[in-house]
Protein backbone atom coordinates (compact mmCIF):
# COMPACT_ATOMS: atom_id res chain seq x y z
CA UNK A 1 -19.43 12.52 -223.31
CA UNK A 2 -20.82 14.21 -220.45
CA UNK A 3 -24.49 14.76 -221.67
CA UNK A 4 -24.64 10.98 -222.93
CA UNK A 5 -23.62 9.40 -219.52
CA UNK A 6 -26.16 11.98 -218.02
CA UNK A 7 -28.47 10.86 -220.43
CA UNK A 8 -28.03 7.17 -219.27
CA UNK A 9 -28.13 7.36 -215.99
CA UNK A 10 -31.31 8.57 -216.12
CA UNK A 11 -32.84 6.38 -218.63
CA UNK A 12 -31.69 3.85 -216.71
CA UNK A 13 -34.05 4.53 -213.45
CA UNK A 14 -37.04 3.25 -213.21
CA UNK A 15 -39.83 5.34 -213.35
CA UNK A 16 -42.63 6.19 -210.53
CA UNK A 17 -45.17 4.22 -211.92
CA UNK A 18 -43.18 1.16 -212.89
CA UNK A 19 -41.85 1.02 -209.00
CA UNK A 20 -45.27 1.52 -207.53
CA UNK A 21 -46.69 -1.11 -209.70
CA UNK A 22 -43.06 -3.30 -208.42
CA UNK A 23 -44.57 -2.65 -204.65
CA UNK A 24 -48.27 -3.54 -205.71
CA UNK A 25 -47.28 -6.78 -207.11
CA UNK A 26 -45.40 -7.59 -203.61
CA UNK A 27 -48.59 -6.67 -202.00
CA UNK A 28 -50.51 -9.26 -204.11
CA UNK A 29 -48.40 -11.96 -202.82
CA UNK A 30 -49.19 -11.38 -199.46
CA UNK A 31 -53.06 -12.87 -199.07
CA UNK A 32 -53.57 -10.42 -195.82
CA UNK A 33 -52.35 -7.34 -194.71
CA UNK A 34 -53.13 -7.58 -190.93
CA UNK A 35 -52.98 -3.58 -189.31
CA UNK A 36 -54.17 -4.41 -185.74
CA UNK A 37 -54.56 -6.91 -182.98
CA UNK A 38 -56.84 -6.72 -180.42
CA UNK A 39 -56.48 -8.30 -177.00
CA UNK A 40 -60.28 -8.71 -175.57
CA UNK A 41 -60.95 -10.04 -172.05
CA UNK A 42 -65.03 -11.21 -171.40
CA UNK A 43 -66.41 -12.84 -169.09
CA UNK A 44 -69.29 -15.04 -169.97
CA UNK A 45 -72.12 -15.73 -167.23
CA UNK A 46 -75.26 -18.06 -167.41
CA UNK A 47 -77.81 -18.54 -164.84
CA UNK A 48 -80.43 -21.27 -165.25
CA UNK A 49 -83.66 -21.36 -162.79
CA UNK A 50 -86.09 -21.88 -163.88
CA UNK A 51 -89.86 -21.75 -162.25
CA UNK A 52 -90.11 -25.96 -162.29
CA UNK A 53 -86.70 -26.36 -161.29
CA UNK A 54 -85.79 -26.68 -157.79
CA UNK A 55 -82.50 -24.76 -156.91
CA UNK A 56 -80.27 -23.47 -159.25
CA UNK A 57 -77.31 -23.34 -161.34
CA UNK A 58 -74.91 -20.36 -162.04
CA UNK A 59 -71.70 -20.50 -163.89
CA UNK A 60 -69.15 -17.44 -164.48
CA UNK A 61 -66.13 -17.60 -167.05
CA UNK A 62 -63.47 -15.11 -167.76
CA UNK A 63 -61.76 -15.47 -170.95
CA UNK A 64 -59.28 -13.80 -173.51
CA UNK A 65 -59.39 -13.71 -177.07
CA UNK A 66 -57.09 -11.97 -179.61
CA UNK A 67 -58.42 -10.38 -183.04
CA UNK A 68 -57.12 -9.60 -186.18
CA UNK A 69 -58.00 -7.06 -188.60
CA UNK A 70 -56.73 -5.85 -191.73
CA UNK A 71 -57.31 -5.25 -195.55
CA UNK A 72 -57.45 -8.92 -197.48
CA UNK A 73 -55.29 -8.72 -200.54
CA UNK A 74 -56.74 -11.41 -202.21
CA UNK A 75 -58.64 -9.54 -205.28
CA UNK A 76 -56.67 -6.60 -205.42
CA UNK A 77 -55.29 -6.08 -208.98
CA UNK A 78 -53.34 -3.29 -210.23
CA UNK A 79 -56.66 -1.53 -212.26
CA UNK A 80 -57.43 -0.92 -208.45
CA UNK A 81 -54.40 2.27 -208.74
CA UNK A 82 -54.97 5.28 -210.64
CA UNK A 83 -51.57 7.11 -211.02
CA UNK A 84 -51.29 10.58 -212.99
CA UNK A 85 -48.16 12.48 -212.57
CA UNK A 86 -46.75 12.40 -208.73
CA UNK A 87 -50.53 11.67 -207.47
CA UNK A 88 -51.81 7.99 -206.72
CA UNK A 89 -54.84 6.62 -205.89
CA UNK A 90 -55.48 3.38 -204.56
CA UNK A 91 -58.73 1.41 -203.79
CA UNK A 92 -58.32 -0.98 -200.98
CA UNK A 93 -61.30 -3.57 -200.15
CA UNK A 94 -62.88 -2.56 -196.78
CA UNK A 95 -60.66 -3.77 -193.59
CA UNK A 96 -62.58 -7.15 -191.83
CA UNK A 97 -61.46 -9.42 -188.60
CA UNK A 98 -58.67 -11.26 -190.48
CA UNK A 99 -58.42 -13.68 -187.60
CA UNK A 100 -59.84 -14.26 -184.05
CA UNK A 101 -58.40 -16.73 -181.41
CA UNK A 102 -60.07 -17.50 -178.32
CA UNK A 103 -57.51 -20.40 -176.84
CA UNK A 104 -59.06 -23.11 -174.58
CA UNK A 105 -56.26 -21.84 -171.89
CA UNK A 106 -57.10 -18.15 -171.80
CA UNK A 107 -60.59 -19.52 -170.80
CA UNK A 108 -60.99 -19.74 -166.74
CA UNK A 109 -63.77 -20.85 -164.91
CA UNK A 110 -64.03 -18.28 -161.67
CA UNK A 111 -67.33 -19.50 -160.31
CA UNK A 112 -69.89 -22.12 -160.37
CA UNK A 113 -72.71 -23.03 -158.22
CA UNK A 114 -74.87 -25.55 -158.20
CA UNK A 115 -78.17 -26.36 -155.97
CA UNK A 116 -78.30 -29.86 -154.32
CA UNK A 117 -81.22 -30.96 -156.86
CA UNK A 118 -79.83 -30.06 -160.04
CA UNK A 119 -77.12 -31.89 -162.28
CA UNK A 120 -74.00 -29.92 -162.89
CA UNK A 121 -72.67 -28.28 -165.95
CA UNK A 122 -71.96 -30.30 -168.55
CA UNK A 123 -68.45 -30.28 -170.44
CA UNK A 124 -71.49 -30.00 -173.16
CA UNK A 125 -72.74 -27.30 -171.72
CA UNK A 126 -69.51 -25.56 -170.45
CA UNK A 127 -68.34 -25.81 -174.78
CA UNK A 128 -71.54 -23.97 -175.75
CA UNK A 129 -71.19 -21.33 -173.17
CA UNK A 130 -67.46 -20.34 -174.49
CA UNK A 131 -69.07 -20.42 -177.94
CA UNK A 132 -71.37 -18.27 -177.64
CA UNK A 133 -69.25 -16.00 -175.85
CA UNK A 134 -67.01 -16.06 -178.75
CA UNK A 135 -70.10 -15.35 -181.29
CA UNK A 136 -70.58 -12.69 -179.17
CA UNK A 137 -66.73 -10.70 -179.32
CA UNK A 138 -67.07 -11.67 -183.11
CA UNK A 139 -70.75 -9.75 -183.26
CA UNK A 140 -69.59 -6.69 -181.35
CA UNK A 141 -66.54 -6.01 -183.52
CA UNK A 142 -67.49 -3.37 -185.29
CA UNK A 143 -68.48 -1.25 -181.88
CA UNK A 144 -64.72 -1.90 -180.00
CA UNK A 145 -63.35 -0.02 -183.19
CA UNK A 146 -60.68 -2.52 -184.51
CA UNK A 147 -62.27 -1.76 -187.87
CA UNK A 148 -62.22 2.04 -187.51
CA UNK A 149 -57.91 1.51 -186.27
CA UNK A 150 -57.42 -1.09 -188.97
CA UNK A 151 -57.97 1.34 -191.89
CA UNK A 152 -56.28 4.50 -190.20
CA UNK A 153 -53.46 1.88 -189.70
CA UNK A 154 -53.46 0.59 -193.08
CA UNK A 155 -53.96 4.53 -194.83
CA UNK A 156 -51.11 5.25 -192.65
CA UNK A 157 -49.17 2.19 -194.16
CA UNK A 158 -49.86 3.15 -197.78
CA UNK A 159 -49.31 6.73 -197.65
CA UNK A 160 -45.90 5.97 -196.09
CA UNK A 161 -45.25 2.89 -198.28
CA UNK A 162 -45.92 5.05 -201.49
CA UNK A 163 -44.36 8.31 -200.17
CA UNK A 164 -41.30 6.18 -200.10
CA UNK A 165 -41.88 5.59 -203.53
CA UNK A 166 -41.79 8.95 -204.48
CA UNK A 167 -45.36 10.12 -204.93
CA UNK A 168 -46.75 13.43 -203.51
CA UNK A 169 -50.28 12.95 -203.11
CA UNK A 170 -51.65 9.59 -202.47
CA UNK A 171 -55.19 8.68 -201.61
CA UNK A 172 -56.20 5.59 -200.36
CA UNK A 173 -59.79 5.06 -200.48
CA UNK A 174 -61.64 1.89 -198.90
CA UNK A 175 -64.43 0.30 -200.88
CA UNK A 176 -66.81 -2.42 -200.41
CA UNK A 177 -66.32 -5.43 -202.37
């Protein structure tokens, strides 16, 4: 009697690679994974004089943005995971700005001048100036590191994820897609 219930009980647990495969199909359900934010102040200058202009016209914004970055779930499947024994391995999609938010609000103007024969700054003009200041946090992503933390934060979130699971060597590799 003994050795049967024993016997049972254990049948009855699941086993390592049906729960990983459980946690993998949670995963899938969530579109993004998001593993950092990144709070980025700039401040966006333009000076226009010109040689057949007389004065001229100098405009200085600060701004803050916020940025996202993570691994996108999207096309992740479960023939990404090779598990053999207590060892997984798991190929993730390279991590990419998930999001990036540059509210009208967080954007100041600190300084403008403008000589007495030239027009002002256009609301026009003013738009295109915050744009291309965005372009330009968006362009230099990849040198303020949130990619770089991104994957050490989402390693970090696997190998704990999956240790919980029960494995004893996991490997999380990042590939393009």
């Amino acid at each position: 009697m003994l050795v049967a219930s024993a016997i049972l009980f254990t049948g009855c647990g699941k086993s390592l690679e049906d729960r990983a495969k459980e946690k993998f199909s949670t995963m899938t359900e969530m579109a993004e994974i998001g593993t950092v934010e990144y709070t980025i102040s700039k401040i966006i200058k333009a000076s226009d004089s010109k040689f057949y202009t007389i004065g001229d016209r100098k405009i200085l914004f600060s701004c803050s943005a916020t940025m996202k970055a993570g691994v996108d779930m999207t096309n992740f499947s479960v023939d990404q995971v090779k598990i053999k024994d207590k060892e997984i391995t798991i190929n993730l999609p390279k991590p990419r700005v998930l999001s990036f938010n540059m509210p009208p609000e967080k954007a100041k103007l600190e300084y403008e001048k403008v000589g007495a024969l030239r027009f002002d700054f256009t609301a026009e003009d003013r738009n295109n100036l915050l744009r291309q200041g965005e372009e330009d946090i968006l362009a230099d992503a990849p040198n303020l590191g949130i990619l770089e933390d991104a994957e050490n934060n989402a390693r970090m979130f696997f190998e704990a994820l999956l240790s919980q699971v029960g494995f004893e060597k996991i490997n999380v590799v990042f590939n393009e897609e």
